[in-house]
N, C-alpha and C. Protein backbone atom coordinates (compact mmCIF):
# COMPACT_ATOMS: atom_id res chain seq x y z
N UNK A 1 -4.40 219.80 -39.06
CA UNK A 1 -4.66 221.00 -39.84
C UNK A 1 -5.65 221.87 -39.10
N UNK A 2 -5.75 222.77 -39.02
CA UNK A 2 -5.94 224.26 -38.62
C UNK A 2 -7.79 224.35 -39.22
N UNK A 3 -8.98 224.86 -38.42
CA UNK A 3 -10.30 224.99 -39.71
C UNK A 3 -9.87 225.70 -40.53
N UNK A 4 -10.39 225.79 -41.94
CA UNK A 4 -10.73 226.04 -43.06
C UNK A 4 -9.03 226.31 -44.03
N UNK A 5 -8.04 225.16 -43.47
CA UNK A 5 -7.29 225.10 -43.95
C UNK A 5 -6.99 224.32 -45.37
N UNK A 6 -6.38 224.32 -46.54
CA UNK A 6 -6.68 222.98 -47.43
C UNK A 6 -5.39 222.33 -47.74
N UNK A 7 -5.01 221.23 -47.73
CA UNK A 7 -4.15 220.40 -48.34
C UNK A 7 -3.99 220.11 -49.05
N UNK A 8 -3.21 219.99 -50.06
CA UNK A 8 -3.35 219.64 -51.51
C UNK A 8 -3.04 218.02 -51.74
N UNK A 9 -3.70 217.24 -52.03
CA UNK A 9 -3.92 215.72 -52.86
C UNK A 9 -2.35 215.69 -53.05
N UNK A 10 -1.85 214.69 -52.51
CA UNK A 10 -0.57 213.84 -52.67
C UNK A 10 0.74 214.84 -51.38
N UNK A 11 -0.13 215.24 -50.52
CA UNK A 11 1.19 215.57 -49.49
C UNK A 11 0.72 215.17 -48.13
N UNK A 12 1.60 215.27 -47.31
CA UNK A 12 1.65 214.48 -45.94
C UNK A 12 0.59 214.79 -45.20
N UNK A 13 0.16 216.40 -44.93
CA UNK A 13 -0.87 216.57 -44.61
C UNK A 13 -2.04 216.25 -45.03
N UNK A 14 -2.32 216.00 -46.22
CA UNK A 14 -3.96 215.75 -46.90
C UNK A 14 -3.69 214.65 -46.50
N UNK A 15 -2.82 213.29 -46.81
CA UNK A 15 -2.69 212.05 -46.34
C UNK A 15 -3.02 211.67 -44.86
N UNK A 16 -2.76 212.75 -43.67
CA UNK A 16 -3.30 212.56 -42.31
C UNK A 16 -4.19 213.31 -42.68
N UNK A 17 -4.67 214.42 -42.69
CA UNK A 17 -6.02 214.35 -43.05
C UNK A 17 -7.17 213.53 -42.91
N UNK A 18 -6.57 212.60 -43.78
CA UNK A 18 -7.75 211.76 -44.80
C UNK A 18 -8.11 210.53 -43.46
N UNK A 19 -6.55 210.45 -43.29
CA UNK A 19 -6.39 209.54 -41.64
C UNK A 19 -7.50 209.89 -40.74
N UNK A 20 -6.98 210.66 -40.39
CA UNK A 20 -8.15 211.42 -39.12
C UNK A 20 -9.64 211.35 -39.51
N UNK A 21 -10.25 211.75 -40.98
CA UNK A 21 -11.52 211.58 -40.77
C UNK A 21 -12.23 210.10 -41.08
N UNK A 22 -11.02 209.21 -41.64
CA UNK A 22 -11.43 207.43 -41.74
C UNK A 22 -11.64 207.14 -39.92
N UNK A 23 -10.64 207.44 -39.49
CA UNK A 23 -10.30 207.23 -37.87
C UNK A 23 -12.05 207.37 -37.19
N UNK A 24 -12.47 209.04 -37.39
CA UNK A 24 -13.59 209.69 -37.20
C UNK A 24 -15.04 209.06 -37.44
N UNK A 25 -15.25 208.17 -38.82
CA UNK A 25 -16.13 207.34 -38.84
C UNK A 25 -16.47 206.16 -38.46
N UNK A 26 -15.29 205.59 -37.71
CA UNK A 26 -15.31 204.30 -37.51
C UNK A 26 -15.00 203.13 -37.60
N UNK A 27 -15.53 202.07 -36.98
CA UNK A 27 -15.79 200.85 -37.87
C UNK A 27 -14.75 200.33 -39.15
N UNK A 28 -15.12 199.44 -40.23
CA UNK A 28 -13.80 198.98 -41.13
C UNK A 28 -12.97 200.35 -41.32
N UNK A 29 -13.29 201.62 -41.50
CA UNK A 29 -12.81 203.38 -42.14
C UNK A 29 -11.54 203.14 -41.05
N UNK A 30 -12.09 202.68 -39.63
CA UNK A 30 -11.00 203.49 -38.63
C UNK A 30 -10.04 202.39 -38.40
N UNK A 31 -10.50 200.84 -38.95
CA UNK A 31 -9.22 199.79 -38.41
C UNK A 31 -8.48 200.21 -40.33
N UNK A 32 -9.52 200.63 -41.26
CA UNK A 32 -8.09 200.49 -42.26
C UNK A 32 -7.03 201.87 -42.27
N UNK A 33 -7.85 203.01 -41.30
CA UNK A 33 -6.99 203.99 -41.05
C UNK A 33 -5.84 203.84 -40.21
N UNK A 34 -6.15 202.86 -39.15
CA UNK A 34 -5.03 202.45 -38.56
C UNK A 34 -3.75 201.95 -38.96
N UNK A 35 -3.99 201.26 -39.89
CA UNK A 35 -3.16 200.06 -40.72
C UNK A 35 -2.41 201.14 -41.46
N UNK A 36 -2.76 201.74 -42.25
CA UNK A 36 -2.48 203.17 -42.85
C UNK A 36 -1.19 203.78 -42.01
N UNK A 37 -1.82 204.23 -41.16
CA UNK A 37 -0.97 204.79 -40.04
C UNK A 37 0.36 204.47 -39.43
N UNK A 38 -0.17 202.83 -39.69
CA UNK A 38 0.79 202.53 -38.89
C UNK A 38 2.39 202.54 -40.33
N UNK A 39 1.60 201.95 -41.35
CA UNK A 39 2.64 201.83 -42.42
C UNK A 39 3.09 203.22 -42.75
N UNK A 40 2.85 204.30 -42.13
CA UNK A 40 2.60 206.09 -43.24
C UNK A 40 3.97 205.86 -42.27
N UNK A 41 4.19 205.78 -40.17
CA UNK A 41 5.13 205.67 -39.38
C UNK A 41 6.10 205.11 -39.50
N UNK A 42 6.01 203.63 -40.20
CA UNK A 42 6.85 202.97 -40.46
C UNK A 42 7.96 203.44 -41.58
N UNK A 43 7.44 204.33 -42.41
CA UNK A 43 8.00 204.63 -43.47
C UNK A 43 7.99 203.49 -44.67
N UNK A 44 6.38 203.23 -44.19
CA UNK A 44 6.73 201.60 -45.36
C UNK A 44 5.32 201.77 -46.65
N UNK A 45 4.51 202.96 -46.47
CA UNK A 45 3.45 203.67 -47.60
C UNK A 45 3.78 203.89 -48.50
N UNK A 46 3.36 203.69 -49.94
CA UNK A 46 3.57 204.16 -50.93
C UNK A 46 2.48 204.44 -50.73
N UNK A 47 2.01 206.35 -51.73
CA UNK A 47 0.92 206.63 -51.87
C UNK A 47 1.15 207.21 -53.36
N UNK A 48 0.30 206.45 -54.16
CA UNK A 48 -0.22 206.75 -55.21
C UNK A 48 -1.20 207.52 -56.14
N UNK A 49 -1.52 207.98 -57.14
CA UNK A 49 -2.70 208.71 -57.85
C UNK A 49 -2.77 208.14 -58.81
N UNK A 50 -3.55 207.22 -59.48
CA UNK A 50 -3.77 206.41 -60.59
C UNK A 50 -5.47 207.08 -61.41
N UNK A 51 -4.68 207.23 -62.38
CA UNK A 51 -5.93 208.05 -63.40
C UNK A 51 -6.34 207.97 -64.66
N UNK A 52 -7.34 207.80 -65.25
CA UNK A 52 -7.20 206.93 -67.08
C UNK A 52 -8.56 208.31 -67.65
N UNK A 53 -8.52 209.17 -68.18
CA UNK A 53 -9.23 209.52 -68.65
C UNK A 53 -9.70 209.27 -69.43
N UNK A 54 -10.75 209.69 -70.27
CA UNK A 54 -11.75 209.45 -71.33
C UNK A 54 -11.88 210.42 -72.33
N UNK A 55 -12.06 210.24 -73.59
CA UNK A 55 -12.43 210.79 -74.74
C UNK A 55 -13.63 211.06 -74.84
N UNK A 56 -14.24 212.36 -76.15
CA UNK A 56 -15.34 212.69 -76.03
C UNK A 56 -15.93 211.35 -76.97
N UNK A 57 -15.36 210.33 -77.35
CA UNK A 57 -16.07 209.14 -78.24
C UNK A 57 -16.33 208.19 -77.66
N UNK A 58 -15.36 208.07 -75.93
CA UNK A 58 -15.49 206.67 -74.77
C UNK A 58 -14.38 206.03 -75.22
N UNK A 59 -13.37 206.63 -75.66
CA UNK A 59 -12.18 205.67 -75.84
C UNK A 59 -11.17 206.18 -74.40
N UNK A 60 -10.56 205.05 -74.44
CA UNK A 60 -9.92 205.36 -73.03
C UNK A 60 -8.47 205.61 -73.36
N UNK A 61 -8.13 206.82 -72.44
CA UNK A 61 -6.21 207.14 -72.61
C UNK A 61 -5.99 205.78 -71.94
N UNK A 62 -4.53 206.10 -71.98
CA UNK A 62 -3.27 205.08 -71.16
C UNK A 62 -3.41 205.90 -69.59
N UNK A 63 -2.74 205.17 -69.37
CA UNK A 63 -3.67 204.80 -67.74
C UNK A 63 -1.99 205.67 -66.99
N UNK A 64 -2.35 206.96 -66.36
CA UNK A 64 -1.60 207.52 -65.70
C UNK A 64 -1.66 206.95 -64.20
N UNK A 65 0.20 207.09 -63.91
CA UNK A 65 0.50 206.54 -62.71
C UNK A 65 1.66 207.85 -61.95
N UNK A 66 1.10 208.51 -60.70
CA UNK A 66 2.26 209.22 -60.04
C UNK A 66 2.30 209.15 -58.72
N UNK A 67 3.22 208.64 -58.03
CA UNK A 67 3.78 208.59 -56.73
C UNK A 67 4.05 209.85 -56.47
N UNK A 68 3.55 209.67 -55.07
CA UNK A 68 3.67 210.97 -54.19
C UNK A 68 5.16 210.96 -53.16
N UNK A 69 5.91 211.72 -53.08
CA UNK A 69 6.69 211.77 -52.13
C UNK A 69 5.89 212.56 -50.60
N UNK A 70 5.77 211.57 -49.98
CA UNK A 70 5.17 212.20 -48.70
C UNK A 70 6.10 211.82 -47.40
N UNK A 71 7.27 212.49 -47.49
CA UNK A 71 8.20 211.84 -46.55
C UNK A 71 7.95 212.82 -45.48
């Protein structure tokens, strides 16, 4: 991606993205970015968004689940 470009959460680019700056820090960030990588190539990633919001009383919704198509 390009500076001051943005990607939006659940597409191929924000997903390398996210790659590149795990890669960038290092250490466990850059071997689990690898692993990542290698499965995003393989075509073998599922990437997910899992989300449960909250009430103004602390009761909890049902627990949202959406797959991303990032082919």
């Amino acid at each position: 991606m390009s500076s001051g470009e943005i990607a939006e959460q659940g597409t191929r680019p924000y997903l390398e993205e996210t790659i590149k700056e795990m890669k960038a820090r290092g250490g466990k960030d850059a071997e689990i970015a690898a692993k990542i990588e290698t499965a995003l190539d393989q075509g073998k990633l599922d990437y997910y968004k899992v989300s449960q919001k909250i009430d103004a009383n602390g009761n909890l919704a049902p627990i949202e689940i959406k797959k991303f198509d990032i082919k």
